[in-house]
Protein backbone atom coordinates (compact mmCIF):
# COMPACT_ATOMS: atom_id res chain seq x y z
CA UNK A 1 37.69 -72.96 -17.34
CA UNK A 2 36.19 -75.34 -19.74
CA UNK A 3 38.13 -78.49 -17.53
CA UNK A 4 36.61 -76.62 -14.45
CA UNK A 5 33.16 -76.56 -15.68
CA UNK A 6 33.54 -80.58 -16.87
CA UNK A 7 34.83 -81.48 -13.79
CA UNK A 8 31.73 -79.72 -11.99
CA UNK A 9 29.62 -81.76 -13.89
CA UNK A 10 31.32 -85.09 -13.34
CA UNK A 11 31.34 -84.44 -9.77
CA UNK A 12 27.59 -83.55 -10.02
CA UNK A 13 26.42 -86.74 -12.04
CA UNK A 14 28.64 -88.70 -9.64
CA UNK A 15 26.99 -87.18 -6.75
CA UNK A 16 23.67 -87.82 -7.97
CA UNK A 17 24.34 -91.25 -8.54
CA UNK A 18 25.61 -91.88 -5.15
CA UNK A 19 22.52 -90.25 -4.10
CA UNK A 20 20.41 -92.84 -6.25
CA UNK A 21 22.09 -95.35 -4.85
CA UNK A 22 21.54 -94.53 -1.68
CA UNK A 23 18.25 -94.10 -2.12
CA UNK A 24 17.66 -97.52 -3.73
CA UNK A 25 19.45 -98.76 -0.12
CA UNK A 26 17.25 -96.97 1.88
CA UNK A 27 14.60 -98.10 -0.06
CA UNK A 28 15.29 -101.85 0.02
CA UNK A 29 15.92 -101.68 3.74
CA UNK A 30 12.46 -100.13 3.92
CA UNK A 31 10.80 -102.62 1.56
CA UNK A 32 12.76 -105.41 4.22
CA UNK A 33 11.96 -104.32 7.41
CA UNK A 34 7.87 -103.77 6.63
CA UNK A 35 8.43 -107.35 5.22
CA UNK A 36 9.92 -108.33 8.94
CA UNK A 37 7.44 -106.02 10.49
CA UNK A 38 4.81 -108.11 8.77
CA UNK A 39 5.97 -111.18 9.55
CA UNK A 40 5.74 -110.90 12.73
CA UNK A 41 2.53 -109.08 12.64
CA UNK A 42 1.48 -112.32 11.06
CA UNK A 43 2.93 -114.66 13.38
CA UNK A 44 1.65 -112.33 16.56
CA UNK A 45 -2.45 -112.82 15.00
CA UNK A 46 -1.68 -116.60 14.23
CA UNK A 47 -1.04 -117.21 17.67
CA UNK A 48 -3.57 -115.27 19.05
CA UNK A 49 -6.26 -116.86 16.71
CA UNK A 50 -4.64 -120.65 17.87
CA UNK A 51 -4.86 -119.28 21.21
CA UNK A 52 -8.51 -118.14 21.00
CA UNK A 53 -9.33 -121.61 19.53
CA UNK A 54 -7.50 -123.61 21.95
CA UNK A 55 -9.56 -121.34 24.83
CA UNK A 56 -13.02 -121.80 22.70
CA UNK A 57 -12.55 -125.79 22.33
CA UNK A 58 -11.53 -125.72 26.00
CA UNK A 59 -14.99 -124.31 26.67
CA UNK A 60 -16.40 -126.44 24.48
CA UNK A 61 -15.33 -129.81 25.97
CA UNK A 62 -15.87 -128.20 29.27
CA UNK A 63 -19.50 -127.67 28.71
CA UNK A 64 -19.91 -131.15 27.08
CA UNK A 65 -18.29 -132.75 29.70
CA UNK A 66 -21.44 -131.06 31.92
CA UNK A 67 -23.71 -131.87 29.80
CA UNK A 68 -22.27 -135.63 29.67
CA UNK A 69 -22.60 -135.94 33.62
CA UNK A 70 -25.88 -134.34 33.98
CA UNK A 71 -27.38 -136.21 31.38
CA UNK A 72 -25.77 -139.57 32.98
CA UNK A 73 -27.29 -138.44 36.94
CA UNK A 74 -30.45 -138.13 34.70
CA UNK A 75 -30.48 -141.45 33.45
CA UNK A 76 -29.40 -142.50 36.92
CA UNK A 77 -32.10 -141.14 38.74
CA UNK A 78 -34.67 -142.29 35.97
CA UNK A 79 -33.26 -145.94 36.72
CA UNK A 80 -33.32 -145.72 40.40
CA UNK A 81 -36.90 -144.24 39.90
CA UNK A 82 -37.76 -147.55 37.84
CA UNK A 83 -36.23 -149.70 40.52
CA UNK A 84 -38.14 -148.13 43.19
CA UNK A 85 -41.44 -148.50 41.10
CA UNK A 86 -40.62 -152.17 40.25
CA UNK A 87 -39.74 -152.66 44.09
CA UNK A 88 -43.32 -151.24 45.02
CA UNK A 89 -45.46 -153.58 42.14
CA UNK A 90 -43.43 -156.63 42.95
CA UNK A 91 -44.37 -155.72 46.87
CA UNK A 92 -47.61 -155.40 45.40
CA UNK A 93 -47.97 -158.93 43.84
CA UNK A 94 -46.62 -160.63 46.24
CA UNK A 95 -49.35 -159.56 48.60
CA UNK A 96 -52.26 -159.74 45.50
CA UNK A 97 -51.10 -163.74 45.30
CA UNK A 98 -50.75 -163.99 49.19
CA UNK A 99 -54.12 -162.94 49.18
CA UNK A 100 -55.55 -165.04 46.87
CA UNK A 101 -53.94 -168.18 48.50
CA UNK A 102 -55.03 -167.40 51.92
């Protein structure tokens, strides 16, 4: 009875430490797939943050490339505006010293 009762309690102790160790397993392979999980969480915002800064410099050099060209037909019509006024003194000249030869 006595061997019967010491056996009992071997097999218990071994079966809770199987059950620890189990445990411990489980746990670990927890602990590495939120790791994993994570990971990839992280790589997943990465990409969308490189993605929403590619998209935000793309509108950025988009509206500075409007910018550029409207500024440049500015400039473009201010200078054709100066030619045309320079066009209409010179005009002007000439006939102030045709008239002051004649």
């Amino acid at each position: 009875m006595e061997q019967d009762t010491i056996r009992t309690i071997r097999e218990a102790e071994q079966a809770a430490e199987q059950t620890e160790q189990e445990a411990a397993r489980q746990g670990e392979a927890a602990i590495d797939e939120a790791r994993t999980a994570a990971a990839a969480e992280s790589r997943e915002r990465i990409a969308q943050a490189h993605a929403k800064a590619d998209a935000a410099l793309a509108a950025a050099r988009a509206e500075g490339d409007a910018l550029q060209r409207e500024a440049l037909d500015a400039v473009r019509q201010e200078v054709a505006t100066l030619r045309e006024s320079a066009s209409a003194q010179a005009d002007a000249v000439r006939r102030l010293i045709l008239s002051e030869l004649v």
